[in-house]
C-alpha atoms as a PDB file:
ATOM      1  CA  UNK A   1       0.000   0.000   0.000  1.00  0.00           C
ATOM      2  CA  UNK A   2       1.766   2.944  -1.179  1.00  0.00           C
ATOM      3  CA  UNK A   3       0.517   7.362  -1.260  1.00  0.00           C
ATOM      4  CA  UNK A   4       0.980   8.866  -3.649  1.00  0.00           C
ATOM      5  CA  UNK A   5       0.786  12.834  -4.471  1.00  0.00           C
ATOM      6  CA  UNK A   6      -0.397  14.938  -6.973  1.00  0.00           C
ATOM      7  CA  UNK A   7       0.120  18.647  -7.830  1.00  0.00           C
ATOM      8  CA  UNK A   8      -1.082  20.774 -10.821  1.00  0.00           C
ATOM      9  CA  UNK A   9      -0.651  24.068 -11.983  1.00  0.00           C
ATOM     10  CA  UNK A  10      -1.877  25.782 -14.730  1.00  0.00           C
ATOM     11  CA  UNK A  11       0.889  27.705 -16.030  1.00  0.00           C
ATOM     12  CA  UNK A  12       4.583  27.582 -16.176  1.00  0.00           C
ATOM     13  CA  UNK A  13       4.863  30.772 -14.326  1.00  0.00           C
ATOM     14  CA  UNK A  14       3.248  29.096 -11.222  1.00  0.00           C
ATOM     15  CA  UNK A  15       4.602  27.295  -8.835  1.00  0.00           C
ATOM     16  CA  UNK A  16       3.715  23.689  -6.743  1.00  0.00           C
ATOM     17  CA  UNK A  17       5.977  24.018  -4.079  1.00  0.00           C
ATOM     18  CA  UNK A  18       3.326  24.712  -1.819  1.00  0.00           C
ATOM     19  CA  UNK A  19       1.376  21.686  -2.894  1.00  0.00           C
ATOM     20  CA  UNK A  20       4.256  19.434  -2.830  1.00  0.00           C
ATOM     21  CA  UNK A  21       5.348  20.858   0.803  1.00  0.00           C
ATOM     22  CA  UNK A  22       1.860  19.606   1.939  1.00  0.00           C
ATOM     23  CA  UNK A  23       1.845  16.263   0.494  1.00  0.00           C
ATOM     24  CA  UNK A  24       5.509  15.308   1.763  1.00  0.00           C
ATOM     25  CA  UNK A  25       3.629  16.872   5.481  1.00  0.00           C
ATOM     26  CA  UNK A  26       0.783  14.472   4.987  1.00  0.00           C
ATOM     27  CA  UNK A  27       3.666  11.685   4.855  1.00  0.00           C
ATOM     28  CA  UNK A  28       3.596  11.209   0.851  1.00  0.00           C
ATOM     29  CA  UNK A  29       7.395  10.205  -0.640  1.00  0.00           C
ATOM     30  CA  UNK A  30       9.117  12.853  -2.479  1.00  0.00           C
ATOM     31  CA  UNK A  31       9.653  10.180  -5.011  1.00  0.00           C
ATOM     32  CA  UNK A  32       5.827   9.574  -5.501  1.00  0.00           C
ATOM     33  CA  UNK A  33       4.721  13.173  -6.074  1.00  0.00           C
ATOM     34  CA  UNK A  34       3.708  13.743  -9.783  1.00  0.00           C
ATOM     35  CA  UNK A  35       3.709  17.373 -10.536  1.00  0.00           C
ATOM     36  CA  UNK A  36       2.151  18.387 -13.665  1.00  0.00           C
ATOM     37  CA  UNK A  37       1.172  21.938 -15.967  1.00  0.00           C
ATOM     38  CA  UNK A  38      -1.910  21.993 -17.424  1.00  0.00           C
ATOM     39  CA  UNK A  39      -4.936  23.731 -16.943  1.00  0.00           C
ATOM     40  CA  UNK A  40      -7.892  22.930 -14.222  1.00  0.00           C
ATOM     41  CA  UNK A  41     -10.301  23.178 -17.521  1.00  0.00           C
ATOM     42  CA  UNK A  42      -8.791  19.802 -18.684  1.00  0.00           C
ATOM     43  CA  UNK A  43     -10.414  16.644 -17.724  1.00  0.00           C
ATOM     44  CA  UNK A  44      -8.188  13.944 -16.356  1.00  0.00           C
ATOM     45  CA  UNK A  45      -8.140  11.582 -19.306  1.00  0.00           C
ATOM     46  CA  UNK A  46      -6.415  14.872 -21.158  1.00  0.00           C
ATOM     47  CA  UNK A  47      -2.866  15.276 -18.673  1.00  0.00           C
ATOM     48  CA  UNK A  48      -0.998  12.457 -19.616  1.00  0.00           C
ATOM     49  CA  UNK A  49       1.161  12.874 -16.065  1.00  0.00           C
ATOM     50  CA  UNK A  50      -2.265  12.045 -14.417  1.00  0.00           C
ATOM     51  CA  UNK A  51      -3.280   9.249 -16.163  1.00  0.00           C
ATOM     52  CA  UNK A  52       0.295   7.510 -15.713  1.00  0.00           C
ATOM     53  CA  UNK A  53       0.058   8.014 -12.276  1.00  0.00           C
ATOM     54  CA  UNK A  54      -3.156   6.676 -12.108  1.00  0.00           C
ATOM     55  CA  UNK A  55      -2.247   3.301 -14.389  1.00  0.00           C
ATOM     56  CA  UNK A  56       0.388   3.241 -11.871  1.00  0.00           C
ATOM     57  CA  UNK A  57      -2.081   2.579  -8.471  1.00  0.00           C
ATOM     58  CA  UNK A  58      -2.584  -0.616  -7.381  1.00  0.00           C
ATOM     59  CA  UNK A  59      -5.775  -2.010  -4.916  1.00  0.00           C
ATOM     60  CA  UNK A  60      -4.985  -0.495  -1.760  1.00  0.00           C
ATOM     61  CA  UNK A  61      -2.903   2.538  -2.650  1.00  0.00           C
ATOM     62  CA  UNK A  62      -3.627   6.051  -1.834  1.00  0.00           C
ATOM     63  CA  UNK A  63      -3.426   8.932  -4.200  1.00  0.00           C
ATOM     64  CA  UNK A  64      -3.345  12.143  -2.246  1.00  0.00           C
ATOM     65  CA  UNK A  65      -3.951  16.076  -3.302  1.00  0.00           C
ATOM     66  CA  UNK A  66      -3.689  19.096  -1.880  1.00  0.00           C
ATOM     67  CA  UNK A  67      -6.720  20.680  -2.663  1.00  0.00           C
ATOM     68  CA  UNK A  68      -9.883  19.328  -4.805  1.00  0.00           C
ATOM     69  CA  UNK A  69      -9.171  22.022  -7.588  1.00  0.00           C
ATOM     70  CA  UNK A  70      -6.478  19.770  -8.537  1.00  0.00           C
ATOM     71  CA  UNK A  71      -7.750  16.992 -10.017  1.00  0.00           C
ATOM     72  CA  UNK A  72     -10.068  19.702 -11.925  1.00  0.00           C
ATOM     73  CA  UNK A  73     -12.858  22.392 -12.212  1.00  0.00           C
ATOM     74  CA  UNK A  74     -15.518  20.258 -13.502  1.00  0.00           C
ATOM     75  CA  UNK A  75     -17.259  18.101 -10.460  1.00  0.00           C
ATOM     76  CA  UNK A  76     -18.510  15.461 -13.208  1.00  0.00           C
ATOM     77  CA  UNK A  77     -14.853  14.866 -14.420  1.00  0.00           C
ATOM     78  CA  UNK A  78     -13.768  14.526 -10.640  1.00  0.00           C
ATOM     79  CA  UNK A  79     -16.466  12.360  -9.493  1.00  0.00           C
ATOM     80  CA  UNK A  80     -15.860  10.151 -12.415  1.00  0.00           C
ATOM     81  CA  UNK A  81     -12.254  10.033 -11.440  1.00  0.00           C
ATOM     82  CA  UNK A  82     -12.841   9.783  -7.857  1.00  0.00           C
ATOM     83  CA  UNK A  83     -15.264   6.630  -8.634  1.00  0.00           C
ATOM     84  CA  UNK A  84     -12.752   5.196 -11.074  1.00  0.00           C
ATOM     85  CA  UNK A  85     -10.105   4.601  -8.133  1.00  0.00           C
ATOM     86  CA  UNK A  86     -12.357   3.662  -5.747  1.00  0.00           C
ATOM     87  CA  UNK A  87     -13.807   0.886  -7.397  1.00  0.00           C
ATOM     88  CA  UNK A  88     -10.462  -0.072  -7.862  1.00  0.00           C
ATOM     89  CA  UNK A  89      -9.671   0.238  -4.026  1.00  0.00           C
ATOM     90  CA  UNK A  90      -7.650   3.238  -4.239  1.00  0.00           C
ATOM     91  CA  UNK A  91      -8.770   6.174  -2.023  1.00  0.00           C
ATOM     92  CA  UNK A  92      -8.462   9.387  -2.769  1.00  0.00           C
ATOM     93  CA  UNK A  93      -7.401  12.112   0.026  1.00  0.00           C
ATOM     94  CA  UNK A  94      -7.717  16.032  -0.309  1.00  0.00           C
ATOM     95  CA  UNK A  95      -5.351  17.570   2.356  1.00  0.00           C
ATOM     96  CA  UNK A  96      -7.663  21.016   1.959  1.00  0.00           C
ATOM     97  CA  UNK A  97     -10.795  18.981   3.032  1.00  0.00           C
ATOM     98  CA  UNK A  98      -9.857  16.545   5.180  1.00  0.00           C
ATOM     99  CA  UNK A  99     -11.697  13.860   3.381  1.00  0.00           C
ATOM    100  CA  UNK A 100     -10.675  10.221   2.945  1.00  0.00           C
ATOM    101  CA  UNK A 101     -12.711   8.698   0.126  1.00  0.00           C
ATOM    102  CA  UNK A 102     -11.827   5.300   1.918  1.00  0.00           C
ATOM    103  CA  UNK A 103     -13.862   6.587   5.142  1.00  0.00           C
ATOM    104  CA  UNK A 104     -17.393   7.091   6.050  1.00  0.00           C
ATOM    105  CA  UNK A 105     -16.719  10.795   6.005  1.00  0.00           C
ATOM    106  CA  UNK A 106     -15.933  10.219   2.329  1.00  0.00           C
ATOM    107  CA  UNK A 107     -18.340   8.601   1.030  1.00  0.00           C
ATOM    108  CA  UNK A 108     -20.323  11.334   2.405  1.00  0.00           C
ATOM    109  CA  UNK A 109     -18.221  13.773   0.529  1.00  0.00           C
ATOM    110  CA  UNK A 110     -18.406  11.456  -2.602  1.00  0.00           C
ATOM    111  CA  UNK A 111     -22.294  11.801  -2.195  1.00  0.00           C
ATOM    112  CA  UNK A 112     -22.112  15.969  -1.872  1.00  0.00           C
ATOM    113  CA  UNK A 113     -19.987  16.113  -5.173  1.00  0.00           C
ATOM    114  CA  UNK A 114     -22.180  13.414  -6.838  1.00  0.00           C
ATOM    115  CA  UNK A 115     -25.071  16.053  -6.031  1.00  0.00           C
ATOM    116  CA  UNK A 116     -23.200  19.047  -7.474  1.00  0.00           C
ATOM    117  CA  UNK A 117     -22.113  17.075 -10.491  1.00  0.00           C
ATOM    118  CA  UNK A 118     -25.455  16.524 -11.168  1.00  0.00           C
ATOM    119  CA  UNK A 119     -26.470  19.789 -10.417  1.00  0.00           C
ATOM    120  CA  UNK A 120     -23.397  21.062 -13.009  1.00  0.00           C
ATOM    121  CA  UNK A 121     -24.793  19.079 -15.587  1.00  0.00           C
ATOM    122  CA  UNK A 122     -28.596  20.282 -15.010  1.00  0.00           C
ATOM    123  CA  UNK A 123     -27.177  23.640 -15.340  1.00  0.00           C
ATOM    124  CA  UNK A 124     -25.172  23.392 -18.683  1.00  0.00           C
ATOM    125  CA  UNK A 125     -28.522  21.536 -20.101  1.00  0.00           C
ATOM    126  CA  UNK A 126     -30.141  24.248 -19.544  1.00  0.00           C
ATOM    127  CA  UNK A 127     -27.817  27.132 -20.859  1.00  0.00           C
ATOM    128  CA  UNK A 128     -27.562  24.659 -24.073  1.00  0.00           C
ATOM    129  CA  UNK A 129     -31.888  24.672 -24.349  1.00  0.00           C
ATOM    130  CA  UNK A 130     -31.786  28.640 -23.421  1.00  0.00           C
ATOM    131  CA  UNK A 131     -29.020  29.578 -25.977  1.00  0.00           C
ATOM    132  CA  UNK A 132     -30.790  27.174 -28.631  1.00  0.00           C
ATOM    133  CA  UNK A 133     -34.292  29.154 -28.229  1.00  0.00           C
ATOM    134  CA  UNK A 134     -32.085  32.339 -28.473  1.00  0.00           C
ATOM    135  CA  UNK A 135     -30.625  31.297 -31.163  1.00  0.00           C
ATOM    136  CA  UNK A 136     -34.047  30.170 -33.018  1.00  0.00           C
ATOM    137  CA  UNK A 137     -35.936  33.685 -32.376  1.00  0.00           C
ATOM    138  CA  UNK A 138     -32.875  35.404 -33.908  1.00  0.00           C
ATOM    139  CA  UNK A 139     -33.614  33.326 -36.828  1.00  0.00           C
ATOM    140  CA  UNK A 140     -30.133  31.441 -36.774  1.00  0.00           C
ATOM    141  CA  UNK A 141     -30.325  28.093 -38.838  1.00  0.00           C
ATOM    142  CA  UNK A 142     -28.976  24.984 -36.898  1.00  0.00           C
ATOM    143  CA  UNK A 143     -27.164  22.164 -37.778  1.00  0.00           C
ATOM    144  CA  UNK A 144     -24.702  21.515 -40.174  1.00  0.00           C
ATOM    145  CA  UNK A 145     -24.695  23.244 -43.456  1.00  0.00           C
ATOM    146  CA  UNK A 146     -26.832  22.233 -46.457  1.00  0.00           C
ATOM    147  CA  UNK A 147     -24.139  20.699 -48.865  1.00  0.00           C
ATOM    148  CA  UNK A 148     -25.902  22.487 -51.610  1.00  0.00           C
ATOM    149  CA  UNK A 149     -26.578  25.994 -52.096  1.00  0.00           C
ATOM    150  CA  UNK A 150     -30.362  27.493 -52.964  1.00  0.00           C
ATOM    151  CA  UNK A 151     -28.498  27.799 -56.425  1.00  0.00           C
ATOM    152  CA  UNK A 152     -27.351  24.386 -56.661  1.00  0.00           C
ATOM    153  CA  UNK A 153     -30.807  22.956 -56.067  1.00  0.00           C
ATOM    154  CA  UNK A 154     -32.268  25.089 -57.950  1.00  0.00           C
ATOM    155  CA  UNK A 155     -30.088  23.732 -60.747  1.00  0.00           C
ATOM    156  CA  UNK A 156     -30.124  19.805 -59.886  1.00  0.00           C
ATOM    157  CA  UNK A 157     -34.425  20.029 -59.546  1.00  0.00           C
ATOM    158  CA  UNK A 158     -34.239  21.683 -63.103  1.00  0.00           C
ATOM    159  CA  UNK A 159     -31.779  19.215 -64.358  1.00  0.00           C
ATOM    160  CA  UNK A 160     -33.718  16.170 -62.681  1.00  0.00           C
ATOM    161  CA  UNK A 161     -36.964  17.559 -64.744  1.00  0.00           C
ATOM    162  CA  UNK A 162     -34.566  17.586 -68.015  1.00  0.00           C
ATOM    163  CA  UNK A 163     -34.519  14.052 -67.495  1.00  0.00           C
ATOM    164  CA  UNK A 164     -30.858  13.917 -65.753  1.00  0.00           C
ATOM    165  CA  UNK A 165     -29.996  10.897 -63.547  1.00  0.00           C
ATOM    166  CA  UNK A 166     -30.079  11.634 -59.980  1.00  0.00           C
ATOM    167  CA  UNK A 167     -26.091  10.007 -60.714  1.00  0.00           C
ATOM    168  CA  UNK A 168     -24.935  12.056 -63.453  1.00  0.00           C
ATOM    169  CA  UNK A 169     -26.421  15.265 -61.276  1.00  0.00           C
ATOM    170  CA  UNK A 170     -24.238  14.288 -58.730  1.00  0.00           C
ATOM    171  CA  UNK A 171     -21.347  13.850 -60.850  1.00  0.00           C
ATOM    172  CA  UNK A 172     -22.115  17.539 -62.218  1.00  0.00           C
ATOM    173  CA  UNK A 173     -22.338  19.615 -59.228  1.00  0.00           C
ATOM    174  CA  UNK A 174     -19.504  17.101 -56.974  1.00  0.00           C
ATOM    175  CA  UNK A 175     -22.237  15.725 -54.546  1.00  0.00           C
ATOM    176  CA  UNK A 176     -23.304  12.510 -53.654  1.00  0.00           C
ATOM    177  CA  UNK A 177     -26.680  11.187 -55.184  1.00  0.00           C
ATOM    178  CA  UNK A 178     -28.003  11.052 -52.343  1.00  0.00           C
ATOM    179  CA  UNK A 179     -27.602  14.728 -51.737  1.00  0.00           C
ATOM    180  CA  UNK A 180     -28.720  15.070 -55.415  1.00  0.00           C
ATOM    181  CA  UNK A 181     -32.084  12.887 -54.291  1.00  0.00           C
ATOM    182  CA  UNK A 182     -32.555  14.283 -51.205  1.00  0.00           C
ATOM    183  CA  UNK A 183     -32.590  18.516 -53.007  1.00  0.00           C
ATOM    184  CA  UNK A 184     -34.968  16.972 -55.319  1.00  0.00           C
ATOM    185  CA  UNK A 185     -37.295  15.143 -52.832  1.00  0.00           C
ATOM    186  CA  UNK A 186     -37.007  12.125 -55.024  1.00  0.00           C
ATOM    187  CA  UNK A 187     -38.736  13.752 -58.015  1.00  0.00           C
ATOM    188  CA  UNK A 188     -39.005  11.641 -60.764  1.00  0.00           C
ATOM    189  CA  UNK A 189     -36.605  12.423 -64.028  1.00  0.00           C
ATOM    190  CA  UNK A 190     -39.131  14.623 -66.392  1.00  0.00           C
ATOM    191  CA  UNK A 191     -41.448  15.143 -63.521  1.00  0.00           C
ATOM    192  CA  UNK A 192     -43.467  18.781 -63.137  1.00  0.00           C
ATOM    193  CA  UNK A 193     -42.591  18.506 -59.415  1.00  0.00           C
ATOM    194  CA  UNK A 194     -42.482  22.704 -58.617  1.00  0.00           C
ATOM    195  CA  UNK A 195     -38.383  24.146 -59.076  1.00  0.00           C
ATOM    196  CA  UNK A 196     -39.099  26.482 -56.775  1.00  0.00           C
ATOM    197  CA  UNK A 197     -36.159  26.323 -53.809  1.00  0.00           C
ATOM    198  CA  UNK A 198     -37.099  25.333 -50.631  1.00  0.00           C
END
């Protein structure tokens, strides 16, 4: 059973001396402290320190942190973290805290930031809906953009009623047939199917 320690910083102008001065404290090995730069805004699976560290733990170890903010920002990255190791039997301490994720004290931490994560996501749901409906009243078009322009199927509709395969369109104006087909609504070749653009 071995601890472990792990600081972070977001720049290279920062410093973790003060991170790493409270994980040797807490009785982690100078040897086992993992200091990394990169910012709080990147999930775990993104610092490639992190996740060697982390490949590293075995059942029983202890991977230690000065403060929460460490691990990250976002409280649905760290709770999936968090739960990773732990179902792996490696606890998870934060010095700034004073929770144990091995403990009854925290699991009830692990249940606080299970609540917030959810909470976080709730939240960016709905500033997604909100700026969507913004978006809509202002008239913005979603989704991707249409492969052909009012122009272009304006042109493949009129060639489709010349009696052009829905193929050689495609070949034409460098889009699929199925593009071709799908600007046409499946008109039939020589059909009297309206031109006008959608």
């Amino acid at each position: 059973m071995e601890r472990y320690g792990y600081a972070r910083v977001s720049t290279g102008k920062q410093a973790t001396d003060s991170q790493i001065i409270d994980l040797i404290r807490d009785g982690v090995s100078d040897c086992h402290i993992v200091h990394e730069i990169v910012s709080g805004a990147t999930g775990w699976k993104s610092r490639p320190l992190l996740r060697k560290l982390i490949r590293k733990l075995r059942t029983g170890d202890t991977l230690t942190v000065a403060k929460l903010d460490r691990l990250g920002r976002n409280a649905v990255d760290v709770l999936s973290l968090i739960e990773q190791l732990n179902k792996r039997g490696i606890s998870v301490r934060i010095l700034n805290f004073g929770v144990d994720t091995s403990g009854s004290g925290g699991k009830l931490f692990l249940l606080l930031l299970a609540g917030f994560a959810e909470f976080e996501r709730n939240l960016i749901r709905e500033r997604v809906i909100a700026g969507l409906e913004t978006a809509r009243e202002k008239g913005v078009r979603l989704g991707r953009r249409p492969k052909l322009s009012r122009a272009k199927i304006a042109r493949a509709r009129y060639l489709r009623k010349q009696g052009f395969s829905v193929t050689k369109i495609g070949l034409i104006l460098n889009v699929s047939r199925m593009t071709v087909w799908r600007s046409t609504q499946g008109m039939a070749s020589g059909s009297d199917t309206d031109l006008n653009c959608i």
